[in-house]
PDB file of N, CA and C in Angstrom:
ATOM      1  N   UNK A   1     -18.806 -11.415  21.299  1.00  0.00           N
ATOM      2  CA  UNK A   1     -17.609 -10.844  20.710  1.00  0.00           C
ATOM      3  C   UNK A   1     -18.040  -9.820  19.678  1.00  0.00           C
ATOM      4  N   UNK A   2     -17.555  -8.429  19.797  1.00  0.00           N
ATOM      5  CA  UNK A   2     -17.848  -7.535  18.682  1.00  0.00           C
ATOM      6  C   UNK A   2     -16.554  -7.200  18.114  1.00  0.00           C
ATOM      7  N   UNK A   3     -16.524  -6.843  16.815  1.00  0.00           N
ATOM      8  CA  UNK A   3     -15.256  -5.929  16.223  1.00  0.00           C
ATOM      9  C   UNK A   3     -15.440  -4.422  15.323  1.00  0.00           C
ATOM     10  N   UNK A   4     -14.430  -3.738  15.673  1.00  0.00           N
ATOM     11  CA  UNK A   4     -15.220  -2.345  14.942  1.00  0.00           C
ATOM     12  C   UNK A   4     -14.951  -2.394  13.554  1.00  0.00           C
ATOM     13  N   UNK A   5     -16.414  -1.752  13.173  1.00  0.00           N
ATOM     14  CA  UNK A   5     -16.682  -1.692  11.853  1.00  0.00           C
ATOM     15  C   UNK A   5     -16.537  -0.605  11.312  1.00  0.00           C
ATOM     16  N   UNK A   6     -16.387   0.141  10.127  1.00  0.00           N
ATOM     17  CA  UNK A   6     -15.585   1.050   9.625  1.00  0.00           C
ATOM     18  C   UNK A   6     -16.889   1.358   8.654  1.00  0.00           C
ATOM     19  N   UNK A   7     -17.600   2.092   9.283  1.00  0.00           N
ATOM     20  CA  UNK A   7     -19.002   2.669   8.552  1.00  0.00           C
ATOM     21  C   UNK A   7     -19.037   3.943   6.942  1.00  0.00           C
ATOM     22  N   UNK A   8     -17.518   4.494   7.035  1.00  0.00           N
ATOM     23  CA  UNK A   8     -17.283   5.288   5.817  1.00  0.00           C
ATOM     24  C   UNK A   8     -17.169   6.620   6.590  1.00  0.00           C
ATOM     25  N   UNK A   9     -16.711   7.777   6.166  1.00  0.00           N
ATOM     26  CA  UNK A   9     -16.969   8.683   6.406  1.00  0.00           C
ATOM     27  C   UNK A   9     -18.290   9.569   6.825  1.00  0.00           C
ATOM     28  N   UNK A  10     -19.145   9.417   6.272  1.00  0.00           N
ATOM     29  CA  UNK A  10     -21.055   9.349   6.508  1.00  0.00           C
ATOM     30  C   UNK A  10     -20.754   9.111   8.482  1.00  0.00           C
ATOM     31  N   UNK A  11     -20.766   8.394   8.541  1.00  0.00           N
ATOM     32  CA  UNK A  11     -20.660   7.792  10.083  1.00  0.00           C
ATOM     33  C   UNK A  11     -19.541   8.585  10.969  1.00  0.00           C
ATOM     34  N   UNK A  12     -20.100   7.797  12.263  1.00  0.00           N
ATOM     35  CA  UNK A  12     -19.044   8.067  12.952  1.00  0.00           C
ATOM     36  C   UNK A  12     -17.498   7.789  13.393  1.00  0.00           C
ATOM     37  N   UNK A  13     -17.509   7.310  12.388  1.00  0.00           N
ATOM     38  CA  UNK A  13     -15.810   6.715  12.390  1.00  0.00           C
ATOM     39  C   UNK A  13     -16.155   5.144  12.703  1.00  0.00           C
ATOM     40  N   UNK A  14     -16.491   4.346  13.913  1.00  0.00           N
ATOM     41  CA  UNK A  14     -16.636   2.947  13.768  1.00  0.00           C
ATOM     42  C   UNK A  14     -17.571   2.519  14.632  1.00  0.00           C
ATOM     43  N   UNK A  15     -17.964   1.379  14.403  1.00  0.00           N
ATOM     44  CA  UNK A  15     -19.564   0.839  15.276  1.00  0.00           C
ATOM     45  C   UNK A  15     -19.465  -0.188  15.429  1.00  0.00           C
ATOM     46  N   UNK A  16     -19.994  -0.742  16.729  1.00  0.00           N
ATOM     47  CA  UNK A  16     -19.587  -2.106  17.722  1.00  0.00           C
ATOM     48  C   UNK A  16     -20.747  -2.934  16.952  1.00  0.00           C
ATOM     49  N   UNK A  17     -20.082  -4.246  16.224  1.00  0.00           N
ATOM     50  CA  UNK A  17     -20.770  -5.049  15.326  1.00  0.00           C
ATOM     51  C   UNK A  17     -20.765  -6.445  15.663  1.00  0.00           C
ATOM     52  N   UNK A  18     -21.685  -7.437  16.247  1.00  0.00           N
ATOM     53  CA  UNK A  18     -21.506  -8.394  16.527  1.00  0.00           C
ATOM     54  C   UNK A  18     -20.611  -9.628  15.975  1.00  0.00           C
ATOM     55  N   UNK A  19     -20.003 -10.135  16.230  1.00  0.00           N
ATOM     56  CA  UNK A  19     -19.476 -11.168  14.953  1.00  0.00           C
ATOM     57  C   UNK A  19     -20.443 -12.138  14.247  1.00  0.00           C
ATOM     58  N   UNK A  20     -21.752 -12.253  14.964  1.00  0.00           N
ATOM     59  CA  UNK A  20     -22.954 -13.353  14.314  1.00  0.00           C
ATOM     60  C   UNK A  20     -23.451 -12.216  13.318  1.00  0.00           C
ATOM     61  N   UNK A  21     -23.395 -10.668  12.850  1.00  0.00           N
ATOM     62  CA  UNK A  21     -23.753 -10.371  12.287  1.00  0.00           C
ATOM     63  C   UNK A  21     -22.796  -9.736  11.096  1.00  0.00           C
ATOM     64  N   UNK A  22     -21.851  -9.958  11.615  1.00  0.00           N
ATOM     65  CA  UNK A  22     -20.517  -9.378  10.829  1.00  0.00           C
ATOM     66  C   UNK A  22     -20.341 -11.004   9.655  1.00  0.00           C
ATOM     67  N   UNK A  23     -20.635 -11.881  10.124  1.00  0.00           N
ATOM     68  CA  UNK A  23     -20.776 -13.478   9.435  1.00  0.00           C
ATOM     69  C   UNK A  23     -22.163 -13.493   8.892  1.00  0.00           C
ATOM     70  N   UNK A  24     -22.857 -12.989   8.910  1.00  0.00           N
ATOM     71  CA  UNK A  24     -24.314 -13.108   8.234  1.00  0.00           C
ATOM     72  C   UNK A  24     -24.245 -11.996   7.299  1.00  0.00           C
ATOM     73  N   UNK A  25     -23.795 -10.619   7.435  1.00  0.00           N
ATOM     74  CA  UNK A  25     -23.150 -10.058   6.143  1.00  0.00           C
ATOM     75  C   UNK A  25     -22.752 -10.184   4.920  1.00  0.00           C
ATOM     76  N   UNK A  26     -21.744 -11.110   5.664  1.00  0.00           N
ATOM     77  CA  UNK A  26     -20.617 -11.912   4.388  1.00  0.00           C
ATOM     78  C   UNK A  26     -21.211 -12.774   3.859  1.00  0.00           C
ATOM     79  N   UNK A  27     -22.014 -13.425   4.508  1.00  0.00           N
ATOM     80  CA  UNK A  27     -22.354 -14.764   4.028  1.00  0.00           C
ATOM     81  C   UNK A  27     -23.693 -14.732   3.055  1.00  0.00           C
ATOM     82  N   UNK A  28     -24.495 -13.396   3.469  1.00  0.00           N
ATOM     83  CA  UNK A  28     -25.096 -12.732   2.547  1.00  0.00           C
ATOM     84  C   UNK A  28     -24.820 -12.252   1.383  1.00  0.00           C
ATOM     85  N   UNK A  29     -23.583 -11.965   1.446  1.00  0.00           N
ATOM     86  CA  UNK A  29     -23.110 -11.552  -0.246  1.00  0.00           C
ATOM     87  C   UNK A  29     -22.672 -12.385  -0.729  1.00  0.00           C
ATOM     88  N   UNK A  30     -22.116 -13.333   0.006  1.00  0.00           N
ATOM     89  CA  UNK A  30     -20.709 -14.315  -0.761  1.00  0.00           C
ATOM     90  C   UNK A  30     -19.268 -14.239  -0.297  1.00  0.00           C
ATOM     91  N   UNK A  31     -18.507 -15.205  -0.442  1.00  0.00           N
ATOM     92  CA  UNK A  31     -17.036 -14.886  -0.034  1.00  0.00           C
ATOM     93  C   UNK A  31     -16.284 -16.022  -0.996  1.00  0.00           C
ATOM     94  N   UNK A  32     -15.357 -15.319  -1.660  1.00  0.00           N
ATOM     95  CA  UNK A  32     -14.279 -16.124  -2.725  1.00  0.00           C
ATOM     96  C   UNK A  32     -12.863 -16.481  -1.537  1.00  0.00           C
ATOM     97  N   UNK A  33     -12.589 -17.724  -1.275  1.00  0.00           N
ATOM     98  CA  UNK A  33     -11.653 -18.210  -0.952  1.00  0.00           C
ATOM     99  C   UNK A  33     -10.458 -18.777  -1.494  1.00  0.00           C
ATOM    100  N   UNK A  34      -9.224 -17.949  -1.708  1.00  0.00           N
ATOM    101  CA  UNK A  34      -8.509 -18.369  -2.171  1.00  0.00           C
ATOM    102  C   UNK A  34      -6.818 -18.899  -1.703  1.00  0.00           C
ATOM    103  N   UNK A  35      -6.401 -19.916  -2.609  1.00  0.00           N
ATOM    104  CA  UNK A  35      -4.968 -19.945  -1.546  1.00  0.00           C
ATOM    105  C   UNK A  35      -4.374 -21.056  -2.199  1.00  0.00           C
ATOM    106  N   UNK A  36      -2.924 -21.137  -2.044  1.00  0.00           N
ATOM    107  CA  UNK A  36      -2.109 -21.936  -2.912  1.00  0.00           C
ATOM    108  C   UNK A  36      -0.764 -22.591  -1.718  1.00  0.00           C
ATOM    109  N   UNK A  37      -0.872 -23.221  -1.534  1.00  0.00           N
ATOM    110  CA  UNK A  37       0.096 -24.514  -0.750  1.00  0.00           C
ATOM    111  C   UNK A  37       1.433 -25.446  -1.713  1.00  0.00           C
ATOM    112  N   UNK A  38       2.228 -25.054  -1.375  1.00  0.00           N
ATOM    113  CA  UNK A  38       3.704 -25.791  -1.827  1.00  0.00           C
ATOM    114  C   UNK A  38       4.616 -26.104  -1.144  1.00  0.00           C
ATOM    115  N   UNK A  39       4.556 -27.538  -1.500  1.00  0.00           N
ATOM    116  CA  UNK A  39       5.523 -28.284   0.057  1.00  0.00           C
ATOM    117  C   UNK A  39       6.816 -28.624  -1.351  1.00  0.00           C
ATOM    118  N   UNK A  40       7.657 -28.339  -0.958  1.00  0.00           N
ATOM    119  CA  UNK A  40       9.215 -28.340  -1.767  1.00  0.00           C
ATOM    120  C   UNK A  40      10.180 -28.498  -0.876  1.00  0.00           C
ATOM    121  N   UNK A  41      11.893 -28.974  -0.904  1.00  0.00           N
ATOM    122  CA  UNK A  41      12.574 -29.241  -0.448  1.00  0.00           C
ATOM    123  C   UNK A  41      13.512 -28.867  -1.347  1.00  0.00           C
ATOM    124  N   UNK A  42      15.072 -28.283  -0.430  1.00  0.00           N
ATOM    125  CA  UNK A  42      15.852 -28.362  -1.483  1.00  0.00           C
ATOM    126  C   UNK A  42      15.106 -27.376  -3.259  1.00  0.00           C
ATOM    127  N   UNK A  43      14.485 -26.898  -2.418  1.00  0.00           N
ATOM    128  CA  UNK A  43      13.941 -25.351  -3.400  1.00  0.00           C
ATOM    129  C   UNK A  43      13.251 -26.665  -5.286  1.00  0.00           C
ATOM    130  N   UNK A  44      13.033 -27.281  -4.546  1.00  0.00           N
ATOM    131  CA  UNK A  44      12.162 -28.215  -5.258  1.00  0.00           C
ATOM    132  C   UNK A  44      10.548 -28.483  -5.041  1.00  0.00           C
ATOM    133  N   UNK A  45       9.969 -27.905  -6.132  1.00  0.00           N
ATOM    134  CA  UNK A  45       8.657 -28.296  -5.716  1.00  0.00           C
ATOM    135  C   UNK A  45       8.034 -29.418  -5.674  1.00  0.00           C
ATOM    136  N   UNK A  46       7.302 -30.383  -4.433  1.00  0.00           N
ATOM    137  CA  UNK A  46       7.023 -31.733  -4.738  1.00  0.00           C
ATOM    138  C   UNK A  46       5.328 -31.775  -4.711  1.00  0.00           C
ATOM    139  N   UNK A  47       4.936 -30.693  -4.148  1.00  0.00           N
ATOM    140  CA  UNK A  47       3.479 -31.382  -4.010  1.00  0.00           C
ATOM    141  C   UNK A  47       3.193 -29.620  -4.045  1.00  0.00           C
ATOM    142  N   UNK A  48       2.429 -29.151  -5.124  1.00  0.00           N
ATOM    143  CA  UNK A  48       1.530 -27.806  -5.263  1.00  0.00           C
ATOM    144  C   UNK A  48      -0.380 -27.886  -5.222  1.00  0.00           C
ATOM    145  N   UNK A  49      -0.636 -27.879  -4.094  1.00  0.00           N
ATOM    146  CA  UNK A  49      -2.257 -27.450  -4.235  1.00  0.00           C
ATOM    147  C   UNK A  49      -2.602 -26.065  -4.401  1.00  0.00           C
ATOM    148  N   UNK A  50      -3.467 -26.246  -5.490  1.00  0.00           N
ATOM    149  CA  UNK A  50      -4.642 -24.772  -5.165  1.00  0.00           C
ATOM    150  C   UNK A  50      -5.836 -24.920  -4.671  1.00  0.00           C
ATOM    151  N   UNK A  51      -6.267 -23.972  -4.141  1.00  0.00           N
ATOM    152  CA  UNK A  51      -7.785 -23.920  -3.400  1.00  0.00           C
ATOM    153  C   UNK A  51      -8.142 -22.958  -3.616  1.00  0.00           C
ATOM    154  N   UNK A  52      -9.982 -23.142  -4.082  1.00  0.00           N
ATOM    155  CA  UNK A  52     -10.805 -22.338  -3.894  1.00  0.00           C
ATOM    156  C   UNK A  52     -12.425 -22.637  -3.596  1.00  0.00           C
ATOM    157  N   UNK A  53     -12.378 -21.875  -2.935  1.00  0.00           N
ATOM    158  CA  UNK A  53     -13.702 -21.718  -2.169  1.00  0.00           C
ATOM    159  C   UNK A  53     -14.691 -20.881  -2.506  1.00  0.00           C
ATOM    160  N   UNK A  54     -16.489 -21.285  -2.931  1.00  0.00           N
ATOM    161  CA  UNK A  54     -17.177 -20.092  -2.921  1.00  0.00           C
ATOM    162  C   UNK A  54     -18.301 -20.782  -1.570  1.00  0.00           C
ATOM    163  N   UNK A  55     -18.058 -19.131  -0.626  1.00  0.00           N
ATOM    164  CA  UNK A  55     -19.238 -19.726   0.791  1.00  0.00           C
ATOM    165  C   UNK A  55     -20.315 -18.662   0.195  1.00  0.00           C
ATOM    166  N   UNK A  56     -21.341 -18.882   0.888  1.00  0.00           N
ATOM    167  CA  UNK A  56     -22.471 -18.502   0.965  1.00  0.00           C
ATOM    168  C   UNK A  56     -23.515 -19.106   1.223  1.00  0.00           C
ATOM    169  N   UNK A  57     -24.545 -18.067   2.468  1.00  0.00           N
ATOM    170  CA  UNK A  57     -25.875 -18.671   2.489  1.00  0.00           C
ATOM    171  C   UNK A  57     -26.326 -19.319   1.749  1.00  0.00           C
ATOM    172  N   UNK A  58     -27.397 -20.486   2.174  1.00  0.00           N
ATOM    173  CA  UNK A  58     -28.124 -20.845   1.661  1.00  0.00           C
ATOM    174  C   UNK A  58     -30.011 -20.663   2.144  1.00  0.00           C
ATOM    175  N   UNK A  59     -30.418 -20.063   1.048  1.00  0.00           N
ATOM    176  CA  UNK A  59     -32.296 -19.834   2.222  1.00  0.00           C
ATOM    177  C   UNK A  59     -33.266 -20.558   1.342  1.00  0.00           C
ATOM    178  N   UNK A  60     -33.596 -21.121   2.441  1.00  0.00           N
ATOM    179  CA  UNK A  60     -34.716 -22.518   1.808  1.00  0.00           C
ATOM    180  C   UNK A  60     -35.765 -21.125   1.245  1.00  0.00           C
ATOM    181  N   UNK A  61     -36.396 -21.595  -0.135  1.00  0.00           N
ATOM    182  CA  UNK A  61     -37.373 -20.784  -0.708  1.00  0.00           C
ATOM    183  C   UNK A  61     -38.927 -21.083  -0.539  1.00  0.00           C
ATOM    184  N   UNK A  62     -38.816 -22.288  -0.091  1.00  0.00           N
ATOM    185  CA  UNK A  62     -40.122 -22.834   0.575  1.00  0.00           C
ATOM    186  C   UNK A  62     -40.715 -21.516   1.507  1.00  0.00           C
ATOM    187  N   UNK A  63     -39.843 -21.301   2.793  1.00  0.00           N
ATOM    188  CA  UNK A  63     -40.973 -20.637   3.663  1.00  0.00           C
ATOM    189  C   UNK A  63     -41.199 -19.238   2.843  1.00  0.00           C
ATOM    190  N   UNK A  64     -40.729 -18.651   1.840  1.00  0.00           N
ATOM    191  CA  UNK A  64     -41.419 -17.704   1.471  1.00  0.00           C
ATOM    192  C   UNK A  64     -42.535 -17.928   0.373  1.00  0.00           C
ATOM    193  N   UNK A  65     -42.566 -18.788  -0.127  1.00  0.00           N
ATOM    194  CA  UNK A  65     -44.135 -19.429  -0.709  1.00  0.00           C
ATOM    195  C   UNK A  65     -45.223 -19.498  -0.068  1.00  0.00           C
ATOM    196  N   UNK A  66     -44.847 -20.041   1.350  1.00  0.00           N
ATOM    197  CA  UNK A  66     -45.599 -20.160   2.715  1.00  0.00           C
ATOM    198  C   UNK A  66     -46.416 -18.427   3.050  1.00  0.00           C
ATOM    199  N   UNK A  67     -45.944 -17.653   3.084  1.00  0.00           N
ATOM    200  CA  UNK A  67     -46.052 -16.287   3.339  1.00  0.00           C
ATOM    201  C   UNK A  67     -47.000 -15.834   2.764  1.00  0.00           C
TER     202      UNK A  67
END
């Protein structure tokens, strides 16, 4: 599965990007997950969650000691 990627003006307008690498990107920088859930009735709020999420790689530092 690829999706087009939006390289900037510099480029050619967009470039066929794998999704295993379009997820190794992200996951390389980080990603903040956020989001808020409210179950209410009768315009009553009964139950409010928030969520947040921080993803990101993790790289064992061992094998580069190894090196």
């Amino acid at each position: 599965m690829t999706v087009p990627l939006d390289v900037g003006p510099a480029g050619n307008g967009t470039e066929r990007v794998a999704l295993v690498d379009l997820l190794d990107r992200l996951l390389a920088g980080g990603a903040v997950l956020t989001g808020d859930l409210v179950i209410s009735i009768a315009e009553v709020d009964l139950v409010q969650i928030s969520l947040r999420a921080l993803i990101m790689a993790v790289r064992d530092e061992t094998e580069e000691d190894e090196a």
